[in-house]
Structure formats: structure tokens, C-alpha cells
Protein backbone atom coordinates (compact mmCIF):
# COMPACT_ATOMS: atom_id res chain seq x y z
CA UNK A 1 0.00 0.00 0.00
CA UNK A 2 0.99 3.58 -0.77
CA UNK A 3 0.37 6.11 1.69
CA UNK A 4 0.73 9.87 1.31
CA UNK A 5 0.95 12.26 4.47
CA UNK A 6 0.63 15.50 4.46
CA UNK A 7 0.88 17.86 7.47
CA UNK A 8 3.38 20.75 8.83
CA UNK A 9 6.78 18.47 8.85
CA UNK A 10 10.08 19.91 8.53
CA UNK A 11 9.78 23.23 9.62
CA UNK A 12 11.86 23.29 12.60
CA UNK A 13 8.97 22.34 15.02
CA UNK A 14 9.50 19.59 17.64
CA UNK A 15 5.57 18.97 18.12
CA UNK A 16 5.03 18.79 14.75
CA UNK A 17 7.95 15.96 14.68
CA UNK A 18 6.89 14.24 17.34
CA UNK A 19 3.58 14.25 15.44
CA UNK A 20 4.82 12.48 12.70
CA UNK A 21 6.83 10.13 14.64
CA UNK A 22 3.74 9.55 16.52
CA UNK A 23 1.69 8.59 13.12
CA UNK A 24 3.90 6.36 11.85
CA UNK A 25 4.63 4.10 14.54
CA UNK A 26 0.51 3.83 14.63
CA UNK A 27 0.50 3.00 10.48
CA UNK A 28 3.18 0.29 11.82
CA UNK A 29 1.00 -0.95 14.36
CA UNK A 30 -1.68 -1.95 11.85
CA UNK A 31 0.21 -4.40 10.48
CA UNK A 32 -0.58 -3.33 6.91
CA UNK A 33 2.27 -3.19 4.87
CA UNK A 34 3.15 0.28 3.43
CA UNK A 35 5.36 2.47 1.56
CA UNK A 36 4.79 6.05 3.16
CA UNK A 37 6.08 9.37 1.26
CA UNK A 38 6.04 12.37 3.44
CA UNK A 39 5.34 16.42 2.50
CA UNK A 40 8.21 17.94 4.25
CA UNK A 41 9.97 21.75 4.07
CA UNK A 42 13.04 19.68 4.80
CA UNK A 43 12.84 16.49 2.44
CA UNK A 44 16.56 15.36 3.43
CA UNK A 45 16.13 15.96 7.15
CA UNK A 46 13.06 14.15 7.63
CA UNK A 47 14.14 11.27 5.23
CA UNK A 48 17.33 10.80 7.95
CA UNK A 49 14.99 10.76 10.76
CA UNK A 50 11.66 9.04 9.87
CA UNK A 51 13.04 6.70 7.36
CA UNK A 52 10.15 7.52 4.87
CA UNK A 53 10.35 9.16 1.22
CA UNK A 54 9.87 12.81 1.34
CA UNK A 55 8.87 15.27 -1.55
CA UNK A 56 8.72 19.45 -0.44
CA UNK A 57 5.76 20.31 0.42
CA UNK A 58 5.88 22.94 -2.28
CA UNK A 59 7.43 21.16 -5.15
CA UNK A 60 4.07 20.83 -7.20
CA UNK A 61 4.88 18.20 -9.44
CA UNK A 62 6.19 15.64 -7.14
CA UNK A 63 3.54 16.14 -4.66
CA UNK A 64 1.04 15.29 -7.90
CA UNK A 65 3.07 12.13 -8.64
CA UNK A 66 3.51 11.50 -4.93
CA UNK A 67 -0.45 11.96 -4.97
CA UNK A 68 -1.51 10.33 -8.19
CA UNK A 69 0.58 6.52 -6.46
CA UNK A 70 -1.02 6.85 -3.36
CA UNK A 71 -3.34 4.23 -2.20
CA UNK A 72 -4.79 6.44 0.91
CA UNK A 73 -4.15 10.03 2.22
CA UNK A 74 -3.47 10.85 5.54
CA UNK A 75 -3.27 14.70 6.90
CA UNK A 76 -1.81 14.12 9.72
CA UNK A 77 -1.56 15.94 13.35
CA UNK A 78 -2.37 19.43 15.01
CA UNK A 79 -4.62 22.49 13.49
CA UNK A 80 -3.89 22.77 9.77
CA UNK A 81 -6.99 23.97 9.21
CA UNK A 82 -6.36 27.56 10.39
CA UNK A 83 -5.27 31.45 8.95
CA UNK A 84 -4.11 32.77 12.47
CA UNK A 85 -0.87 31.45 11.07
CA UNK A 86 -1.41 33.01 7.32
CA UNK A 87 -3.98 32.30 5.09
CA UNK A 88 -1.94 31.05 2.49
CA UNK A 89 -1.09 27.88 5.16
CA UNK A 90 -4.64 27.79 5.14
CA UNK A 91 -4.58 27.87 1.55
CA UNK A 92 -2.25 25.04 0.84
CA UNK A 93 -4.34 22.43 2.88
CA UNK A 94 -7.87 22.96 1.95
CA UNK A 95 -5.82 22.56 -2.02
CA UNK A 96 -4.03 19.61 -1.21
CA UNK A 97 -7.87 18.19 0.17
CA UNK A 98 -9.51 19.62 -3.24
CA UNK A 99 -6.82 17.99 -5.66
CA UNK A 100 -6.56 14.91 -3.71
CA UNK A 101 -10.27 14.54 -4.21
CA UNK A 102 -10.43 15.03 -8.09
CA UNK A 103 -7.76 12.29 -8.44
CA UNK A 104 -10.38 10.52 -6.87
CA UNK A 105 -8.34 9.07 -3.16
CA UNK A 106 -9.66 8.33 0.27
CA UNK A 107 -8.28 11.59 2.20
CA UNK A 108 -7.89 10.96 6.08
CA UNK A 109 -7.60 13.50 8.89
CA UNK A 110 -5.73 11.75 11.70
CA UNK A 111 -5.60 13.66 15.03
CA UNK A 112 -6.35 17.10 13.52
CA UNK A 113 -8.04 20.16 15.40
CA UNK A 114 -10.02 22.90 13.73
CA UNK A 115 -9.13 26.79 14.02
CA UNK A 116 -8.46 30.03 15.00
CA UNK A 117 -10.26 31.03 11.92
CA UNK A 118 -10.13 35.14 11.74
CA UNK A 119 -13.17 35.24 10.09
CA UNK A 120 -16.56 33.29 8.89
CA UNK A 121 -15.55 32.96 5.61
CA UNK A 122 -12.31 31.46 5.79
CA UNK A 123 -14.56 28.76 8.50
CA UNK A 124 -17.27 28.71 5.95
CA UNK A 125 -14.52 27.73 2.99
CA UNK A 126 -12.77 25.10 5.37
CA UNK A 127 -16.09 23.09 6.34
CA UNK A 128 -17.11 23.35 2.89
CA UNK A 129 -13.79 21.88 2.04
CA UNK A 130 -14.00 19.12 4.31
CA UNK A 131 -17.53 18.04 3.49
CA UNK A 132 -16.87 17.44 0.18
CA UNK A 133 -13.40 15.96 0.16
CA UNK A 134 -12.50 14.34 4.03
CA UNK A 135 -13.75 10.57 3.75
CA UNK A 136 -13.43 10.77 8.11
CA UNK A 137 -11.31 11.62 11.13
CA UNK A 138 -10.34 11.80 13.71
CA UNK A 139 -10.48 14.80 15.97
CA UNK A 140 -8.05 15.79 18.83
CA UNK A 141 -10.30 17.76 21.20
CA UNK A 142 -13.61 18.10 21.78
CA UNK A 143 -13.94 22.13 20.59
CA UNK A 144 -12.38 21.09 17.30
CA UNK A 145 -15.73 18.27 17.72
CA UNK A 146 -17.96 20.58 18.02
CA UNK A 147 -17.53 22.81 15.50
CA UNK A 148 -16.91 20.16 12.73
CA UNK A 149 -20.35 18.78 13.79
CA UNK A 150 -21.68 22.36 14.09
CA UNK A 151 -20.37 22.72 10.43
CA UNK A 152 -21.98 20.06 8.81
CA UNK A 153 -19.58 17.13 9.02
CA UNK A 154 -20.96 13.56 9.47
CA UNK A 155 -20.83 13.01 13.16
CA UNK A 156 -20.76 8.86 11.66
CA UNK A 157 -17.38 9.80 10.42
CA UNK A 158 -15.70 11.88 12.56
CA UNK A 159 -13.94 10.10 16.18
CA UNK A 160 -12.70 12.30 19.17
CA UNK A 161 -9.46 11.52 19.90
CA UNK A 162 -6.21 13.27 21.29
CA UNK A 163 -3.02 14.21 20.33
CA UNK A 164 -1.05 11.81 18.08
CA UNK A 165 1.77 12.56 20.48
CA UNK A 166 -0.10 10.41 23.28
CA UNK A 167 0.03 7.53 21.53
CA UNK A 168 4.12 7.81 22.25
CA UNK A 169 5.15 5.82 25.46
CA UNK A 170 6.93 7.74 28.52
CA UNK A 171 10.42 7.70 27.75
CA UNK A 172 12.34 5.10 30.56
CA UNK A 173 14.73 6.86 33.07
CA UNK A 174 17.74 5.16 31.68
CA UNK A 175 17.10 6.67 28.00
CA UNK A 176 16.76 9.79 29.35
CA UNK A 177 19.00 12.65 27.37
CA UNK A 178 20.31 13.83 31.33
CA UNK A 179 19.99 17.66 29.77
CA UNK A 180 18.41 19.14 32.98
CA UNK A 181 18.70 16.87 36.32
CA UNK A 182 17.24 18.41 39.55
CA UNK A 183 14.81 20.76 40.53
CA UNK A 184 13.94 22.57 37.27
CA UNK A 185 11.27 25.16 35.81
CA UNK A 186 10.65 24.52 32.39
CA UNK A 187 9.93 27.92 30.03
CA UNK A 188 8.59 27.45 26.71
CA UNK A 189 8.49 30.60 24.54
CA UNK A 190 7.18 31.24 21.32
CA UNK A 191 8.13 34.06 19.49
CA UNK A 192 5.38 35.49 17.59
CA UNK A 193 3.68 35.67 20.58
CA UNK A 194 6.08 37.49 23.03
CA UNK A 195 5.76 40.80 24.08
CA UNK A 196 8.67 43.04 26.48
CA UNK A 197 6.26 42.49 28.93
CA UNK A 198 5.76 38.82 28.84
CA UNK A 199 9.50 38.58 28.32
CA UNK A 200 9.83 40.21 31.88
CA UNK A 201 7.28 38.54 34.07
CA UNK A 202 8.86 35.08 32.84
CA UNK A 203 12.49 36.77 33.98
CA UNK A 204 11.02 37.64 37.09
CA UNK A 205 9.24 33.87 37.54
CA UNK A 206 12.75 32.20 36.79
CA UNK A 207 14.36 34.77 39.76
CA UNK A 208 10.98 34.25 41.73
CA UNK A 209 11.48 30.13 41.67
CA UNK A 210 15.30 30.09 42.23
CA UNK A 211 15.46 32.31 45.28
CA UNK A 212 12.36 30.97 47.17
CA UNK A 213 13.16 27.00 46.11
CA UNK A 214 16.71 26.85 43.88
CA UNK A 215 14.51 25.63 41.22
CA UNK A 216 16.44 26.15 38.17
CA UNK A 217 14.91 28.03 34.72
CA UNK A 218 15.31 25.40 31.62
CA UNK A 219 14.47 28.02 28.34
CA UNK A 220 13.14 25.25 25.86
CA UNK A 221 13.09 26.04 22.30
CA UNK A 222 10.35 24.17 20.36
CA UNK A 223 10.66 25.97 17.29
CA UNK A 224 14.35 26.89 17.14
CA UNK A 225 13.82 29.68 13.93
CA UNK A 226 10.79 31.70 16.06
CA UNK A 227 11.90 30.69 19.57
CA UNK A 228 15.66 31.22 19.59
CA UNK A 229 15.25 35.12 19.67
CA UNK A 230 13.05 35.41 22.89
CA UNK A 231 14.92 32.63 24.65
CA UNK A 232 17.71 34.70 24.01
CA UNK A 233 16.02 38.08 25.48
CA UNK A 234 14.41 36.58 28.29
CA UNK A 235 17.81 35.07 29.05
CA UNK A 236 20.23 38.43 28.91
CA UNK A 237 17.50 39.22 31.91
CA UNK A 238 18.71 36.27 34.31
CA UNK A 239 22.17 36.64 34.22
CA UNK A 240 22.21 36.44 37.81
CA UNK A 241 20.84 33.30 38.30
CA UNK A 242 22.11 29.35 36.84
CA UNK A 243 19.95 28.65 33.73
CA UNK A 244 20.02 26.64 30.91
CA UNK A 245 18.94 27.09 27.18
CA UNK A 246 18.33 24.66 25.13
CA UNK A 247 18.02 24.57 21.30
CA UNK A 248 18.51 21.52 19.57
CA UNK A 249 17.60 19.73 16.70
CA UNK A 250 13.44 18.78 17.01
CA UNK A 251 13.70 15.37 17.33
CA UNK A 252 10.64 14.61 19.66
CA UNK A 253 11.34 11.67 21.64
CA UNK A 254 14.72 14.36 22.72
CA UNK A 255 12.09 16.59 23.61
CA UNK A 256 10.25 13.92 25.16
CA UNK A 257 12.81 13.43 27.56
CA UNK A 258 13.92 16.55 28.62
CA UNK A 259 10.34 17.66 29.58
CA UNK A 260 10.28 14.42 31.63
CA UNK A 261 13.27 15.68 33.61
CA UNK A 262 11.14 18.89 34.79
CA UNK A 263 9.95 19.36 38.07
CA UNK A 264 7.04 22.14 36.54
CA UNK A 265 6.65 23.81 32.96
CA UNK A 266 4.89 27.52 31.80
CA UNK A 267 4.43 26.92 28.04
CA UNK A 268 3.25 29.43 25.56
CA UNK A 269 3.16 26.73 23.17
CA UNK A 270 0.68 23.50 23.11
CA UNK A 271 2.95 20.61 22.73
CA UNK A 272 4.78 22.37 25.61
CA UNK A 273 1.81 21.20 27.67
CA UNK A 274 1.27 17.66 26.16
CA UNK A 275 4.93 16.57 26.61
CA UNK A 276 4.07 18.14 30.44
CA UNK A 277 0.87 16.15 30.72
CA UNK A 278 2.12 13.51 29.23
CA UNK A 279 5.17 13.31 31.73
CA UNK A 280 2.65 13.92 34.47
CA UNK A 281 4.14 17.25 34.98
CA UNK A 282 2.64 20.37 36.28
CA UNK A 283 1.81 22.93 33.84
CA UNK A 284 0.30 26.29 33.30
CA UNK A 285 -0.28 26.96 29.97
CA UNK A 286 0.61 31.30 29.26
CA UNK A 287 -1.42 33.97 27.22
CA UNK A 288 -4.46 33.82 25.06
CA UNK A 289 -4.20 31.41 22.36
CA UNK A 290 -7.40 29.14 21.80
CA UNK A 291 -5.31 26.38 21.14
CA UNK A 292 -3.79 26.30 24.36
CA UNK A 293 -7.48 27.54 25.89
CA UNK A 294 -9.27 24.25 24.50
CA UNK A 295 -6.21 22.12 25.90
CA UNK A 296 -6.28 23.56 28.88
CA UNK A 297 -10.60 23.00 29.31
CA UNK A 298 -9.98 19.26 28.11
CA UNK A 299 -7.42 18.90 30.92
CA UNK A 300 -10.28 18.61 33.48
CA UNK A 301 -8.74 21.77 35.26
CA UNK A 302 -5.39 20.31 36.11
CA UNK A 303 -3.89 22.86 33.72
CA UNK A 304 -4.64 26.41 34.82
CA UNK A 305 -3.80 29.24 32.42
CA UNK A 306 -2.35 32.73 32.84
CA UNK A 307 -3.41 35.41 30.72
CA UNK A 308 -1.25 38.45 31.53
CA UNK A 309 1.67 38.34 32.05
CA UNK A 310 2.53 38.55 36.28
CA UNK A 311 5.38 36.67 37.52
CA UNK A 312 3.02 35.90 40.74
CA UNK A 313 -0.29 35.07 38.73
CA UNK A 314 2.19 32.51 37.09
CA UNK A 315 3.89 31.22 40.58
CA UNK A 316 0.29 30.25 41.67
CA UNK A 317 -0.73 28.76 39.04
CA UNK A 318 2.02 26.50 38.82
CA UNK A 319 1.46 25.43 43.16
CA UNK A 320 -2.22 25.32 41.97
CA UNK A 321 -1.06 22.50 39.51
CA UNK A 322 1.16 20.80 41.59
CA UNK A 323 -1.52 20.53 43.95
CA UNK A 324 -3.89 19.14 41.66
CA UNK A 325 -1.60 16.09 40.82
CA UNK A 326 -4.42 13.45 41.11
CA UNK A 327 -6.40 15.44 38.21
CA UNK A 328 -3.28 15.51 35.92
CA UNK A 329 -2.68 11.79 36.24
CA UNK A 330 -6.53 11.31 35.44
CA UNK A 331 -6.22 13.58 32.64
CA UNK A 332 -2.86 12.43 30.73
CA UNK A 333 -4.77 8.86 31.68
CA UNK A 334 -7.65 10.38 29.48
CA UNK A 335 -5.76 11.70 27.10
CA UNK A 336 -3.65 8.54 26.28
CA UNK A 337 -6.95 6.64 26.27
CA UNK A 338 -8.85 8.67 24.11
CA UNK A 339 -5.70 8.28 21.49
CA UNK A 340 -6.80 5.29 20.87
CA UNK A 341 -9.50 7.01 18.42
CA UNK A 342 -6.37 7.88 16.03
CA UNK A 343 -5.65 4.18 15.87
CA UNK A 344 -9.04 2.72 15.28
CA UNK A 345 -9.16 5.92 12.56
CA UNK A 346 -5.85 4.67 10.88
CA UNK A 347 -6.94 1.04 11.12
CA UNK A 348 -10.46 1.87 9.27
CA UNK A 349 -8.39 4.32 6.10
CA UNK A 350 -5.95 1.83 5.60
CA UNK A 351 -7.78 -1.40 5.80
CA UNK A 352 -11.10 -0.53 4.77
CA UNK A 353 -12.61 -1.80 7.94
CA UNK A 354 -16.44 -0.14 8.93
CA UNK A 355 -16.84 2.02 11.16
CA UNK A 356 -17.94 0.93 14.88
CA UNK A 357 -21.23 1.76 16.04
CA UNK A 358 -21.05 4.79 18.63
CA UNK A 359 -21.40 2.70 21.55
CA UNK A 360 -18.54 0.54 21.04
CA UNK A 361 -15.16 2.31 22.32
CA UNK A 362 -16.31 5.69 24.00
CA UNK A 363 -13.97 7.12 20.77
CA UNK A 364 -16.75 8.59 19.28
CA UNK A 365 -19.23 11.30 20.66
């Protein structure tokens, strides 16, 4: 079998690889056997690491011929369906959906989410999209859910699941990277959303945690192009104190590990909080973004959010976590077990299995 994925791969982002590493250990698992070719922004980097065939996502022609052998289509992880990031990203997907339906294949959305859309007609196009040309999927969150039912999509077809990232197993101590050991605050910028101000209460936090409990700031880089500048600002401003920054390449299961190694995390970026949750460690997820809203309302309260930036509002929020470590187990336990809808999604697309009935696996509201 040939299968196509599509999705925001080689860009630097160590979600969005983790995502993909995620995917196709769960196209393993099926036991079907399968040739997979990749859309990547970095065909030779991704080839190295996934051991797939890659074609650039914007090399036209080989994503046709890429398109024209596959057997199944698979857009694969986290909210490509959006224009809070541009609307040419937007763009890109709903045409990769449109062509991949005149050629007549089986498109798949596996663990996807739905939005910020910055205005009704860009939502309107995007449904519209997706009615026509999205055979089923599988949806990470139940906001994402809702509006897909809300927008016309056949609630037969669509599964709630979570992240793809959930369906990776904890990391064991002993293959642990040993990049941060002891007490540590992890900080997770992102740098189209920093402000001076933001950039300052974090500074403050990272003084704020040493003096009162030696815990030492980790600066974690997810996306090293976007991230590496803030990391670096927020940074000059704790001189005084140990720190570490780290920027490395975005393999996930590296990423995997160091957030495993934190004792707490303030994240301004989502997969921030899963590899937190997923480690069982407490979180607070930072600013406005719906993204990291929805997360945070799935969580069952065990994540608390800050929305302006106070070195204090974030200090309580982060004893309010740790405090709430009973609801964070029973949400990563949630989480993990609602992954399974990816999987029973994947098995369906690439063996042409029915779908269950909607009392069968609690996968599908």
C-alpha cells in the first residue's frame, strides 16, 4: 500500500515531529504493509529521521506524482486547518484536500483540530472543504468536535481523539538525554507571541522560583527559527541566576525526555503542555491562544492558564497545579486513552474496515 501524508513536517517544530513520529509508529501498528512518502519543508532531514520518502511540500509536481501513487491520504496531526498562522497555510491544505479529491483518493484526517479562523468565511470555505473531500477523522479535542459537527460534518465519520503525540510511550529513566537533572522550571516561549512584557514577568518567575526554592529556569526552544530570539532576550534578563537554554535539533522523543526531567513547565506553546501532561508534569499553559485555551478546558482543570503576564499570577498557578496532581494523572490517563481514536481511525483508512457503532469504544461522541 501507498500512503501519502501531508501535514506541517520539517519546519523546525519539535511537536510537529513528534507528530509524525507519533503517526507512523501507529501506520506500523496496523500491520498493513506500506510504503509512506512524506510532504516535508526539509525532504533530506526528515528522510534521515523518519526513514520515509519525502517530496517538499511545495514542489508541485512531485507532490502530484507522490499523490496520483497513493493508495490512501493521511493529513496528519495538530490544526492545519487555520489562517491565524497566514492564510496562504490555510490555503495550501484545503488545495491539497480539493486535488486529492479530483484524483479521486480516500483523504484521512488523523488527530487534527479545527481553528483560530479570523473570520466566517475562511470557517465557511474550510467546512465546505472538508464536506466534500475528508472521507473521516479523527479529531483531537472536543472544541475542534464541536464545531466540525456544528459545520456540517458527518458526526458517523468523525472520532474524538487526542493528540497523536499520546500515543508515544513515557520515555524510561535510563534513555533519558540527562539535559536538565534536579529541581527545574521549564519555560517554553514562542516568538510570535512574546511581548517586552511577557519577556519580563517570565524573567522575574525564573528569579521568583530560584530564590524561594533553587529551582532552576530550563528556556526550551520548540521551534528553534521563532523561539531562539526570545529565549535569548528573556535570558540576557537572568544573568544572575544558573539557567540553561536549550536549542537543539526537534527530534521529539529528545524533547520527550527533557520535559520528563522537569519538576514544573509555563508553556506558551501546546505541545509544551502535552509533553508536560504527558510526563505527568505540572503545567500552566501562558497567554491567550485558543489552542492552548481548549487544551487547557480538556485537561479537566489540572492545567490552569495565565493570561497576563505577572510573575506571581504565574507562581500560583504553577502550586495550583502541583496541587492538583491526582487530576493531571486522570487527565494524561484520558488523554492517552482517548488516542486510541487515532488508531481505530488509521486502522479503518488503511484497511477498509467499517466504522464501529457509537457505543462501542467511547472514541466517538
Amino acid at each position: 500500500m501507498q500512503i501519502l501524508i501531508c501535514g506541517a513536517y520539517g519546519q523546525g517544530n519539535a511537536g510537529d515531529e513528534a507528530v509524525l513520529d507519533a503517526l507512523l509508529q501507529e501506520i506500523r501498528k496496523t500491520g498493513v504493509p506500506a510504503e509512506v512518502t512524506v510532504l516535508s519543508k526539509n525532504c533530506r532531514e526528515t528522510e534521515r529521521r523518519a526513514d520515509v520518502t519525502a517530496v517538499h511540500s511545495f514542489f508541485i509536481p512531485g507532490v502530484l506524482r507522490a499523490m496520483r501513487k497513493a493508495d490512501v491520504v493521511l493529513q496528519g496531526g495538530g490544526n492545519l486547518l487555520q489562517n491565524q498562522t497566514s492564510t496562504r497555510s490555510l490555503l495550501y491544505y484545503l488545495s491539497f484536500l480539493e486535488q486529492a479529491h479530483r484524483m479521486g483518493k480516500q483523504t484521512w484526517l488523523i488527530g487534527c483540530g479545527f481553528g483560530p479562523f479570523q473570520n466566517r468565511l475562511a470557517k465557511r470555505q474550510a467546512f465546505r472543504t472538508l464536506r466534500r473531500c475528508a472521507a473521516g477523522g479523527s479529531i483531537r479535542d472536543p472544541d475542534s468536535l464541536r464545531q466540525a459537527l456544528e459545520n456540517g460534518l458527518c458526526p458517523e465519520r468523525f472520532l474524538l481523539s487526542s493528540d497523536l503525540t499520546f500515543a508515544l510511550a513515557a520515555p524510561p529513566a535510563e534513555s533519558r538525554c540527562g539535559a536538565v537533572q534536579g529541581n527545574t522550571l521549564g519555560i517554553v516561549p514562542c516568538g510570535n507571541r512574546m511581548t517586552p512584557a511577557w519577556e519580563s514577568a517570565l524573567a522575574d518567575l525564573a528569579r521568583k522560583r530560584y530564590r524561594e526554592r533553587g529551582t532552576q529556569p530550563v528556556l526550551l526552544c520548540l521551534q528553534r527559527r521563532e523561539d531562539a530570539g526570545a529565549a535569548a532576550r528573556i535570558e540576557k534578563r537572568i544573568q544572575d541566576i544558573p539557567h540553561t537554554v536549550i536549542i537543539i535539533p526537534p527530534s521529539g522523543d529528545t524533547f520527550r525526555n527533557i520535559f520528563a526531567d522537569l519538576s514544573e513547565t509555563v508553556s506558551f506553546r501546546l505541545h509544551g503542555l502535552l509533553f508536560s501532561v504527558s510526563g505527568s508534569i505540572p503545567c500552566a499553559a501562558l497567554g491567550t491562544d485558543p489552542k492552548l485555551a481548549a487544551f487547557a478546558a480538556d485537561a479537566g482543570g489540572a492545567v490552569p492558564t495565565v493570561a497576563e503576564p505577572s510573575a506571581d499570577a504565574m507562581a500560583e498557578a504553577l502550586d495550583y497545579a502541583a496541587g492538583r496532581k491526582r487530576a493531571l494523572d486522570a487527565a494524561r490517563e484520558k488523554l492517552v486513552q482517548r488516542q486510541k481514536g487515532n488508531s481505530d481511525l488509521l486502522r479503518i483508512a488503511l484497511t477498509a474496515a467499517d466504522f464501529p457503532n457509537k457505543t462501542s469504544s467511547g472514541s466517538i461522541v
